[in-house]
Structures are given as C-alpha cells and as structure tokens.
N, C-alpha and C. Protein backbone atom coordinates (compact mmCIF):
# COMPACT_ATOMS: atom_id res chain seq x y z
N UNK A 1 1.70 -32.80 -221.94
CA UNK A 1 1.02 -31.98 -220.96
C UNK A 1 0.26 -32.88 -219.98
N UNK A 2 0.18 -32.41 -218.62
CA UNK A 2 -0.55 -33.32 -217.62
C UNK A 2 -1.70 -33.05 -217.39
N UNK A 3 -2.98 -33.34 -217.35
CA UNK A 3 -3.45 -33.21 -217.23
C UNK A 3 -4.36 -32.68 -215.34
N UNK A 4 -5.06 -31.42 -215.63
CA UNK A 4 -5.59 -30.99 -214.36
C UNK A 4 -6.67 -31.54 -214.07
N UNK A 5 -6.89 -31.81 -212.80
CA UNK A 5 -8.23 -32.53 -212.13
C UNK A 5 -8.76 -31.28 -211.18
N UNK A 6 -9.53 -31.66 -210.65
CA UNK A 6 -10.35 -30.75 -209.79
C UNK A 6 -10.31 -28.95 -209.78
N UNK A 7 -10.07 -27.98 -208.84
CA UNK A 7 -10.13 -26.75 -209.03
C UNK A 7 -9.11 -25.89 -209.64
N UNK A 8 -9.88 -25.17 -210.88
CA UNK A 8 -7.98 -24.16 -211.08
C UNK A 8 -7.45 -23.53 -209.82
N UNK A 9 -6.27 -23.25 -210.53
CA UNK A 9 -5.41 -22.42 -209.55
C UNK A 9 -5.76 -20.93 -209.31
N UNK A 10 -6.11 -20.09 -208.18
CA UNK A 10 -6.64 -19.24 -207.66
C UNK A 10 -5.72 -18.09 -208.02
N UNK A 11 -5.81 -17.01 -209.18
CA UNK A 11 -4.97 -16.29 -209.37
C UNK A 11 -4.23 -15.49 -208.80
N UNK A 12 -4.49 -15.22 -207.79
CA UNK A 12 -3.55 -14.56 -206.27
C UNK A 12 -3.59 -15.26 -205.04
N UNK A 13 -3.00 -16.70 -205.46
CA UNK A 13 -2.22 -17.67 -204.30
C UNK A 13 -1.23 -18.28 -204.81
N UNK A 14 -0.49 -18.22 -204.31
CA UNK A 14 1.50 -19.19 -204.30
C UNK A 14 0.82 -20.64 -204.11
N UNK A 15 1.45 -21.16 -204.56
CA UNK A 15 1.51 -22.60 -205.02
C UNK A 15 2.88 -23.31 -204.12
N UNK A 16 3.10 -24.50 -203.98
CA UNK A 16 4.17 -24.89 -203.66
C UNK A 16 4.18 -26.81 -204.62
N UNK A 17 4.80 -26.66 -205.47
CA UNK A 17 5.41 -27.90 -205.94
C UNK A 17 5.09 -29.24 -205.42
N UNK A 18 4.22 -29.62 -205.13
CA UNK A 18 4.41 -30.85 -204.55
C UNK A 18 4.62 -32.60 -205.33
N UNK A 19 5.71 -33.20 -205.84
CA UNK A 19 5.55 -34.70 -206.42
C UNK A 19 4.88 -35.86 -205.44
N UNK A 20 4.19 -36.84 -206.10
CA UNK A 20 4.06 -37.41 -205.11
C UNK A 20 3.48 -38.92 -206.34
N UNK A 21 3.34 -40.10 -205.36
CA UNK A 21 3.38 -41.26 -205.88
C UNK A 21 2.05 -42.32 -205.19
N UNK A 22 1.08 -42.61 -205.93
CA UNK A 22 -0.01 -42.81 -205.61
C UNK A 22 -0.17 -44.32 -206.52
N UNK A 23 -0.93 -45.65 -205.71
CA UNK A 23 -0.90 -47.14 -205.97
C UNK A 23 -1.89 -47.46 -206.13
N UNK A 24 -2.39 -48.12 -207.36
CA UNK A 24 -3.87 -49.04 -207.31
C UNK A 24 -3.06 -50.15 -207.18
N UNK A 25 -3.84 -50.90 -206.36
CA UNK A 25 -3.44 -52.06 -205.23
C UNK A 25 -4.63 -53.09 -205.43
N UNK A 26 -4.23 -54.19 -207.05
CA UNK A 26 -5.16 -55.07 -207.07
C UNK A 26 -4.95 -56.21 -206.40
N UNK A 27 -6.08 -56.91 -206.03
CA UNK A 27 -6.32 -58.05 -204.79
C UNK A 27 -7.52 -58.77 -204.42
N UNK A 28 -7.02 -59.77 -205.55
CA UNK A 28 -7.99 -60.80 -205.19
C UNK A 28 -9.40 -60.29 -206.38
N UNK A 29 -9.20 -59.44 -207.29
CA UNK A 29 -10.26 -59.11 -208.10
C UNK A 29 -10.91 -57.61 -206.91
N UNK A 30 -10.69 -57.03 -205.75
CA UNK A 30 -10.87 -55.73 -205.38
C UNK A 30 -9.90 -55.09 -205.49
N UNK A 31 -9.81 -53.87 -204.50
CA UNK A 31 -8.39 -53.04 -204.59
C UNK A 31 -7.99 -52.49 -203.32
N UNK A 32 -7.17 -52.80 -202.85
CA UNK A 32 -6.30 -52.41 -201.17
C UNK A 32 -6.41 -50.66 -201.50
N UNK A 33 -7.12 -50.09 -200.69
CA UNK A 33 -6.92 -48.61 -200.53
C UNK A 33 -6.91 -47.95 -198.65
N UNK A 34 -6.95 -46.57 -198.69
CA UNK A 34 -6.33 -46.49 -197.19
C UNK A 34 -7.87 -45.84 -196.94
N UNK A 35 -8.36 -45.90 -195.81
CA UNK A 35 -9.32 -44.68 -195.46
C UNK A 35 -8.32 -43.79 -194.32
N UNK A 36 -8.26 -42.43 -194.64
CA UNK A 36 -7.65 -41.42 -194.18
C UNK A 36 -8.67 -41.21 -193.22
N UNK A 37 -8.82 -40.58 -191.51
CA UNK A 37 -9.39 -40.57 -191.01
C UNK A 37 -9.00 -38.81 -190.45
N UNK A 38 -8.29 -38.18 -190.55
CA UNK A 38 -8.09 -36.91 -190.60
C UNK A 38 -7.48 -35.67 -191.74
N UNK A 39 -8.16 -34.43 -192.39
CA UNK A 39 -8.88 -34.13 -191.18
C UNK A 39 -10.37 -34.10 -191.63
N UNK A 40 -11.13 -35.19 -192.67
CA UNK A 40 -12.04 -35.79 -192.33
C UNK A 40 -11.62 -37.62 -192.98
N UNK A 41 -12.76 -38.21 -192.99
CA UNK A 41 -12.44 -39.08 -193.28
C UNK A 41 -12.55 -39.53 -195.13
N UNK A 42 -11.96 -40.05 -195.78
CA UNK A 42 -11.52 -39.74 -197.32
C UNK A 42 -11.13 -41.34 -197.37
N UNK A 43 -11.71 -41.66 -198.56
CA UNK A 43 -11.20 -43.10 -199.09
C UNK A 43 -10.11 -42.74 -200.12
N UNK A 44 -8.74 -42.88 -200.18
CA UNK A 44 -7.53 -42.81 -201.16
C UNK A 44 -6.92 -44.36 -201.46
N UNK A 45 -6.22 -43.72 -202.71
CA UNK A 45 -5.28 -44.95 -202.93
C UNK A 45 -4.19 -44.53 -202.26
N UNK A 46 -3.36 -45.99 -201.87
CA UNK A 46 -2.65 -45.30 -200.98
C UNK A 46 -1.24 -44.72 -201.75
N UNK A 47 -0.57 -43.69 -200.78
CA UNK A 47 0.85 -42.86 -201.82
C UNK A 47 1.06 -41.93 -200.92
N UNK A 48 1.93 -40.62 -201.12
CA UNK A 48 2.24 -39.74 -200.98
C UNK A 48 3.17 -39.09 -201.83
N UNK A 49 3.71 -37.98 -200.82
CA UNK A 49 4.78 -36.83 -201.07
C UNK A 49 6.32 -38.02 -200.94
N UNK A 50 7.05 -37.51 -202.30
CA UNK A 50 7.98 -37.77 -202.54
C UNK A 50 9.31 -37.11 -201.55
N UNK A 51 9.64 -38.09 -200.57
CA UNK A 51 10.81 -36.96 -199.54
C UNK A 51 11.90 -36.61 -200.55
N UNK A 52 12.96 -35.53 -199.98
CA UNK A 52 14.13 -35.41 -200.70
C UNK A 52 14.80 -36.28 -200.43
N UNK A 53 15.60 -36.57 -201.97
CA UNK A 53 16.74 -37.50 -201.90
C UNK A 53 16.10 -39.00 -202.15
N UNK A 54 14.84 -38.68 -202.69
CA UNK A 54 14.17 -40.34 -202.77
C UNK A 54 13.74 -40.45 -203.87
N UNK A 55 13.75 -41.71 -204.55
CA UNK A 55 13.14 -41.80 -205.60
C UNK A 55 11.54 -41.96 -205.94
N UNK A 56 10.65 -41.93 -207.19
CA UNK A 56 9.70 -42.59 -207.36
C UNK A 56 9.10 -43.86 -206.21
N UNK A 57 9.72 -44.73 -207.09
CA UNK A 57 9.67 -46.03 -206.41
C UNK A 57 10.07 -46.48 -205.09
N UNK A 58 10.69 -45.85 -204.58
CA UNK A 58 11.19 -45.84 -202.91
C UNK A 58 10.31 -45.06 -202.18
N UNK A 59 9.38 -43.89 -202.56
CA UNK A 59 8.54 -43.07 -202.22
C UNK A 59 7.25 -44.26 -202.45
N UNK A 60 6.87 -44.59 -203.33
CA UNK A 60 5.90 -45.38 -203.29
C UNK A 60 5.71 -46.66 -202.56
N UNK A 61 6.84 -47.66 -202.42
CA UNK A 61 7.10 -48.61 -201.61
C UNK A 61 6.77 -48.10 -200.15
N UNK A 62 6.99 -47.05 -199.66
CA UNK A 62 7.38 -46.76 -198.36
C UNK A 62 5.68 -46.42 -198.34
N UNK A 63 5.42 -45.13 -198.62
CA UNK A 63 4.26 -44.80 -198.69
C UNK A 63 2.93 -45.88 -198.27
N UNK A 64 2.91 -47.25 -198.93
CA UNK A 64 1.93 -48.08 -199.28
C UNK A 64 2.27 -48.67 -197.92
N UNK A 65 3.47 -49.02 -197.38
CA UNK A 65 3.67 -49.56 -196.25
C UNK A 65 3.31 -49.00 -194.97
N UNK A 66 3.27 -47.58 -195.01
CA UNK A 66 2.87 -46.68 -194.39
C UNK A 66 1.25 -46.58 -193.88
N UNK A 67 0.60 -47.02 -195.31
CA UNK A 67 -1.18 -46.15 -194.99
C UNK A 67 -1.37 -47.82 -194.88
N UNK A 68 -0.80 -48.97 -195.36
CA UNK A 68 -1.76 -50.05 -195.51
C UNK A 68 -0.85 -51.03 -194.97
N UNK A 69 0.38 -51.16 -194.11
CA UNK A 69 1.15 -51.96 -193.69
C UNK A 69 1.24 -53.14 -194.71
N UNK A 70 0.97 -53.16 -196.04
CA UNK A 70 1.46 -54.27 -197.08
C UNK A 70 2.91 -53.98 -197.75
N UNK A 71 3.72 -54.78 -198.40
CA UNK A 71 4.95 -54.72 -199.34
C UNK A 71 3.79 -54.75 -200.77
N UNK A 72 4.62 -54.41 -201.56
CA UNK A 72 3.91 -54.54 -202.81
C UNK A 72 5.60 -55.05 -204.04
N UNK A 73 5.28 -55.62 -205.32
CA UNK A 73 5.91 -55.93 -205.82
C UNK A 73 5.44 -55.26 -207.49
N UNK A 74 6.05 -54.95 -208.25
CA UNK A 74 5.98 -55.16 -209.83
C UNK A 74 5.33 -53.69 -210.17
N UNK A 75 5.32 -52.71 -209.56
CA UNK A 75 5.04 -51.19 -210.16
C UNK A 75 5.58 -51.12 -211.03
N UNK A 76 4.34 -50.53 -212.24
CA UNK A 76 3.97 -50.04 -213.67
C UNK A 76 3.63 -48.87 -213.75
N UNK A 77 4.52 -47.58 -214.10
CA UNK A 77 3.70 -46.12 -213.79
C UNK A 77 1.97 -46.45 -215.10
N UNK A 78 1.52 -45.73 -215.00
CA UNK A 78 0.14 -45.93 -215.81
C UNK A 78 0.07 -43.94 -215.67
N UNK A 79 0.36 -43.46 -215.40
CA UNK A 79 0.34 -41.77 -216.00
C UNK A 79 0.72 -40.76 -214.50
N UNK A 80 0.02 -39.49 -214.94
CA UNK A 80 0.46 -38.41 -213.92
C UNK A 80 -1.32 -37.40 -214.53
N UNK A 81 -1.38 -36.85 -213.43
CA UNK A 81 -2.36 -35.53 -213.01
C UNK A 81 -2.09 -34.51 -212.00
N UNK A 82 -2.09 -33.16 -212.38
CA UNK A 82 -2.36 -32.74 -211.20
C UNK A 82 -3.45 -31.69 -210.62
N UNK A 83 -3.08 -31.56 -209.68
CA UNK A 83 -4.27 -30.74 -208.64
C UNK A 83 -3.43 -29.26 -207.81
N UNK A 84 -4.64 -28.49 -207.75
CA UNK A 84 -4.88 -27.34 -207.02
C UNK A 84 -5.39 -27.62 -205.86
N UNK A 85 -4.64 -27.69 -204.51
CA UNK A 85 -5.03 -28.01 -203.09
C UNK A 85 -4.82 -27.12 -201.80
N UNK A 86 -5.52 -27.17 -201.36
CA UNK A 86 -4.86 -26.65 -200.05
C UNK A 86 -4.96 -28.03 -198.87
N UNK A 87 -3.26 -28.00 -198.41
CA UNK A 87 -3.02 -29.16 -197.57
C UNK A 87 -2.98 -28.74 -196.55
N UNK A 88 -4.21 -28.86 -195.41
CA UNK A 88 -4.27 -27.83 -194.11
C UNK A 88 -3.16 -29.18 -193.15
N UNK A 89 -2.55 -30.04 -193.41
CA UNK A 89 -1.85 -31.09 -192.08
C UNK A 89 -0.47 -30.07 -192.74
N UNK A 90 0.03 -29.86 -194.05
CA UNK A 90 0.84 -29.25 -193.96
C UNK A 90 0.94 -27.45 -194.03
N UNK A 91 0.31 -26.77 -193.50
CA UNK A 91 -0.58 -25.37 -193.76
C UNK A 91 0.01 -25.09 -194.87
N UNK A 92 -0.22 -25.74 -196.67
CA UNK A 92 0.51 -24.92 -197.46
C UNK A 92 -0.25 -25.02 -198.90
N UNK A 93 -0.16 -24.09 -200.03
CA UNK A 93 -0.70 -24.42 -200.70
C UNK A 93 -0.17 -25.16 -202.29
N UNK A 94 -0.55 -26.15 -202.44
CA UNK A 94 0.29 -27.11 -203.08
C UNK A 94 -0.34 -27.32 -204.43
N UNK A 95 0.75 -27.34 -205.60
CA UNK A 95 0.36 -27.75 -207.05
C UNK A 95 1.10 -29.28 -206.70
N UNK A 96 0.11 -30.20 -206.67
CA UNK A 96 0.32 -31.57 -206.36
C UNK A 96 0.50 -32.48 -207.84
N UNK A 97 1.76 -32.93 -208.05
CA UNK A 97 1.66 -33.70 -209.60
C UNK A 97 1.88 -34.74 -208.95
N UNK A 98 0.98 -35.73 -209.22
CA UNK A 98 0.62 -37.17 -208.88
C UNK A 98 0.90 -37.99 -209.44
N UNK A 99 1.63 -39.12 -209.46
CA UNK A 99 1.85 -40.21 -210.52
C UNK A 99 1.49 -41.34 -209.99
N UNK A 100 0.72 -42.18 -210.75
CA UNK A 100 -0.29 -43.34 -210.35
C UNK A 100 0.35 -44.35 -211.33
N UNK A 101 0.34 -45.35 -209.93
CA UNK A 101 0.88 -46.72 -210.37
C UNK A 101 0.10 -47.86 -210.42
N UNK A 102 0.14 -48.96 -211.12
CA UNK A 102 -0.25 -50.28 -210.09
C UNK A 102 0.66 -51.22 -209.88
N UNK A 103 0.58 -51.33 -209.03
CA UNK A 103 0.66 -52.86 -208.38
C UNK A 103 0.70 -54.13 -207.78
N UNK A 104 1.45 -54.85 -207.79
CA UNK A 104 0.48 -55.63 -206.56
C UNK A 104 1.04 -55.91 -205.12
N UNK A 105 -0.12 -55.93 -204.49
CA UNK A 105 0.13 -55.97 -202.78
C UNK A 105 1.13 -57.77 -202.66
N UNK A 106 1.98 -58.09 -201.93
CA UNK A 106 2.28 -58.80 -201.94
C UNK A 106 2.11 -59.87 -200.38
N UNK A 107 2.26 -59.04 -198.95
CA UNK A 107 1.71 -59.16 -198.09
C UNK A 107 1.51 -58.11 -197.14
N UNK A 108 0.61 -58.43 -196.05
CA UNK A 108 0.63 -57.89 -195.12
C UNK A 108 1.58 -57.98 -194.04
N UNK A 109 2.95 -57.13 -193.70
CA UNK A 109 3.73 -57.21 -192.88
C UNK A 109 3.16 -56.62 -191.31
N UNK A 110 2.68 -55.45 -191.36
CA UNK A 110 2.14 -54.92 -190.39
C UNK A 110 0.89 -53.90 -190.02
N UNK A 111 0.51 -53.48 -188.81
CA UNK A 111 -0.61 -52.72 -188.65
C UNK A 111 -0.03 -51.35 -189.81
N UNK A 112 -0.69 -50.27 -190.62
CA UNK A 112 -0.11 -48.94 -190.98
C UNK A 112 0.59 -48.24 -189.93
N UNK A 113 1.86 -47.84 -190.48
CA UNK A 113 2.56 -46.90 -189.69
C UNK A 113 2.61 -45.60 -189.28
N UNK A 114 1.45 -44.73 -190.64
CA UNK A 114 1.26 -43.65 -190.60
C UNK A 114 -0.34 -43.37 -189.93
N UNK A 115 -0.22 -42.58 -188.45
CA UNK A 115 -1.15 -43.02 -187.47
C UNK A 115 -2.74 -42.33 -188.95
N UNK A 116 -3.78 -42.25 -188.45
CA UNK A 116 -4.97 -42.43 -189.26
C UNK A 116 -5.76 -42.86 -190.06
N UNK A 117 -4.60 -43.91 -190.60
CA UNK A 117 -5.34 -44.43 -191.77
C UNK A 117 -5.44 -46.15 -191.52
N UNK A 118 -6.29 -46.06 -192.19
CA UNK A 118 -6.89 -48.10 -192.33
C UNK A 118 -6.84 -48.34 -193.61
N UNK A 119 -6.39 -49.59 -193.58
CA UNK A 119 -6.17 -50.19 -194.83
C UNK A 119 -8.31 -50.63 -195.23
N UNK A 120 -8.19 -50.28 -196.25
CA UNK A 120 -9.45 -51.39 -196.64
C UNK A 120 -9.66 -52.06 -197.95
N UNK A 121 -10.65 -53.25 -198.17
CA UNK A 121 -10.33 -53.57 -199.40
C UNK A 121 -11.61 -53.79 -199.60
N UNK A 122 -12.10 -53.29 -201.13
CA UNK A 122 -13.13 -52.55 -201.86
C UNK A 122 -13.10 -52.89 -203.72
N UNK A 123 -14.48 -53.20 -203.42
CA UNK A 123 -15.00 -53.08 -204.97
C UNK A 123 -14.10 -51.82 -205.67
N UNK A 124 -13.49 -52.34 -206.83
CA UNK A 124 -13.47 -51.23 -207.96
C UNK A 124 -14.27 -50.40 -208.63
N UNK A 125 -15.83 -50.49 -208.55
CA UNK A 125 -16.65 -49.82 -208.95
C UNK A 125 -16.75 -48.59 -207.54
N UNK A 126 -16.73 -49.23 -206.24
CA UNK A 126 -16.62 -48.33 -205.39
C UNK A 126 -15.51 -47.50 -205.12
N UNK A 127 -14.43 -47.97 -205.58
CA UNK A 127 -13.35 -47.02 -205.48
C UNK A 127 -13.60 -46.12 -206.39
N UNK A 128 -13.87 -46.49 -207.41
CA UNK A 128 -13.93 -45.60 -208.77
C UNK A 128 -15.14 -44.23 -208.59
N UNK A 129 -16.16 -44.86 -207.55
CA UNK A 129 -17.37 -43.46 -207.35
C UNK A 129 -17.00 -42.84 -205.97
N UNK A 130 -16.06 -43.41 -204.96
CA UNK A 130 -15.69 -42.66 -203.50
C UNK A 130 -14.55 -42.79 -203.40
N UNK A 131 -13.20 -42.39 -203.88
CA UNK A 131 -11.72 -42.06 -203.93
C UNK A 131 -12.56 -40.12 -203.53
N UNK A 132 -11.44 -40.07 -203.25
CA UNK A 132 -11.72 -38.62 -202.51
C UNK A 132 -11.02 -37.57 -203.32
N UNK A 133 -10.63 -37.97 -204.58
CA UNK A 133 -10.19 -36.62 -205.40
C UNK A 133 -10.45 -37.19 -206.79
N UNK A 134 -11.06 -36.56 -207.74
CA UNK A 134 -10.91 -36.64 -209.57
C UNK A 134 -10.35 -37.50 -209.93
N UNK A 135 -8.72 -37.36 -209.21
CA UNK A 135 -7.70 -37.64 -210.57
C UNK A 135 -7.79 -39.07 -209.87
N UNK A 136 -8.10 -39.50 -208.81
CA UNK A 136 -7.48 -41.30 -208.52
C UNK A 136 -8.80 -41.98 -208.75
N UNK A 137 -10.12 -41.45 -208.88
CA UNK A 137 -11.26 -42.16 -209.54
C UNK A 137 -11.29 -42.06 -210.85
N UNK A 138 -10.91 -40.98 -211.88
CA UNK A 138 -10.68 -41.51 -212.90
C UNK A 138 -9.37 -42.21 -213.44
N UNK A 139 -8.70 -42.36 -212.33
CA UNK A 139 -7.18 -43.86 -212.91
C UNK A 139 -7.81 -44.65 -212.41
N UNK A 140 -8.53 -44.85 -211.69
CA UNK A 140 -9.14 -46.17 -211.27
C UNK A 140 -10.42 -46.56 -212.07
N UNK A 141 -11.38 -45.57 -212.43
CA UNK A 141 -11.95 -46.16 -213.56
C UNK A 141 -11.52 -46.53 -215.17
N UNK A 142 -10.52 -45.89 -215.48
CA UNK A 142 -9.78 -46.33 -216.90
C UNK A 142 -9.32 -47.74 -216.31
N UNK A 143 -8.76 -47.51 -215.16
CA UNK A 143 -7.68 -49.15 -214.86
C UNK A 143 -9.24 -50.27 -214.81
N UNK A 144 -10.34 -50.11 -214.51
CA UNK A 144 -11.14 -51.13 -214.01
C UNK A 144 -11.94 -51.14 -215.10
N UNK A 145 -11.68 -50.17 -216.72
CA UNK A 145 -12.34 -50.24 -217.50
C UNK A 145 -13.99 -49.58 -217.23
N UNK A 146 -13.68 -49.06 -216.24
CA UNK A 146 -15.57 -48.62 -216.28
C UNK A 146 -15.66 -47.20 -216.91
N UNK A 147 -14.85 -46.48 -217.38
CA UNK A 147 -14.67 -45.08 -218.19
C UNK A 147 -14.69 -45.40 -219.91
C-alpha cells in the first residue's frame, strides 16, 4: 500500500490518475532542487508527470533537465506516495502517485527549459522543512536521516 500525504480525497470530486517521477539531487553534500515560480512560488524536487508512451526513467531524466537544466546519472527508486491535489496550470483534479528517486546531478548542460523555474542548491535540512508538499520533505528527511 502507498502511502497518503497531505489532504484526503473530497468525497464528491473525480480524481484524475496522475504518475509522476520526482529526484533528490545530491551535490556536493546539498541538494539541486527547482524553485517553481508559478502559480506561487514553491521550493520542489525537481520531476514531473509521466507523458504517454514514456517510461519512469525517461520521464525523470527529461523532467530534471527541464526544471534544473542538469543531466543526472545512477537513479535508485527509494519509494512512492500519493496526494490529493488540485492542479490549477492543468484545471484538473489529480490523485498524484509520486515516485522519488535519487540521484546524482552530473552536469549543468543548460539554462531550465521549462519557463518558471530556477534551479537552486540548498541545505538538506532546508529542503527537508520548505519542499512545498509532505510527501518530498519527508523523502528528503528519511534520505538526509533527519526523521
């Protein structure tokens, strides 16, 4: 069973499925994460929604290249959670199952591709108290041992 993070599910609202693939990004003893700047601003690890026809790991590769313009090498799944959301960029309401990886950043190829977000790199104790949802501060505090 996976475990739920943040709000139950609202007994008279549709849900929509969402997979998706989310990176702790160690470096240098901190951790590469994205600050999302719409539609407020949110410190995440970086990841997303799994497109069709893609795998895990091709979703995650792309993803990380996306919010933080780095390649990354050697992803280890480390578990799954999910969440009760409402995703107002996509107007829909989403049962989001998350699967959290680590691994490591390997370089910086370019600026992020996906316009809003900045790469930043941050204490693990701070990721672990300002990640912007439950489930990626507590994988990040089991991963940094502070849980």
């Amino acid at each position: 069973m996976i475990r739920r993070v943040g709000q139950p599910p609202h007994p008279d609202q549709t849900y929509r499925l969402r997979h998706g693939v989310y990176a702790i990004l160690p470096l240098q003893g901190q951790l590469l994460v994205t600050l999302q700047h719409s539609p407020g601003p949110e410190l995440q690890l970086p990841g997303g929604g799994i497109d069709p026809g893609e795998s895990p790991l091709q979703a995650l590769y792309r993803e990380v290249i996306e919010e933080t313009g780095w390649t990354i090498t050697a992803p280890r799944r480390l578990g799954a959670f999910r969440r009760f959301v409402f995703m107002p960029e996509y107007e829909m309401w989403a049962e989001k199952l998350c699967a959290i990886y680590v691994a490591r950043p390997v370089r910086r190829i370019c600026a992020p591709t996906e316009a809003g977000h900045t790469p930043l790199i941050v204490d693990p104790g701070i990721a672990a108290a300002e990640l912007g949802n439950e489930g990626d501060r507590m994988f990040v505090s089991r991963w940094a041992g502070l849980a």
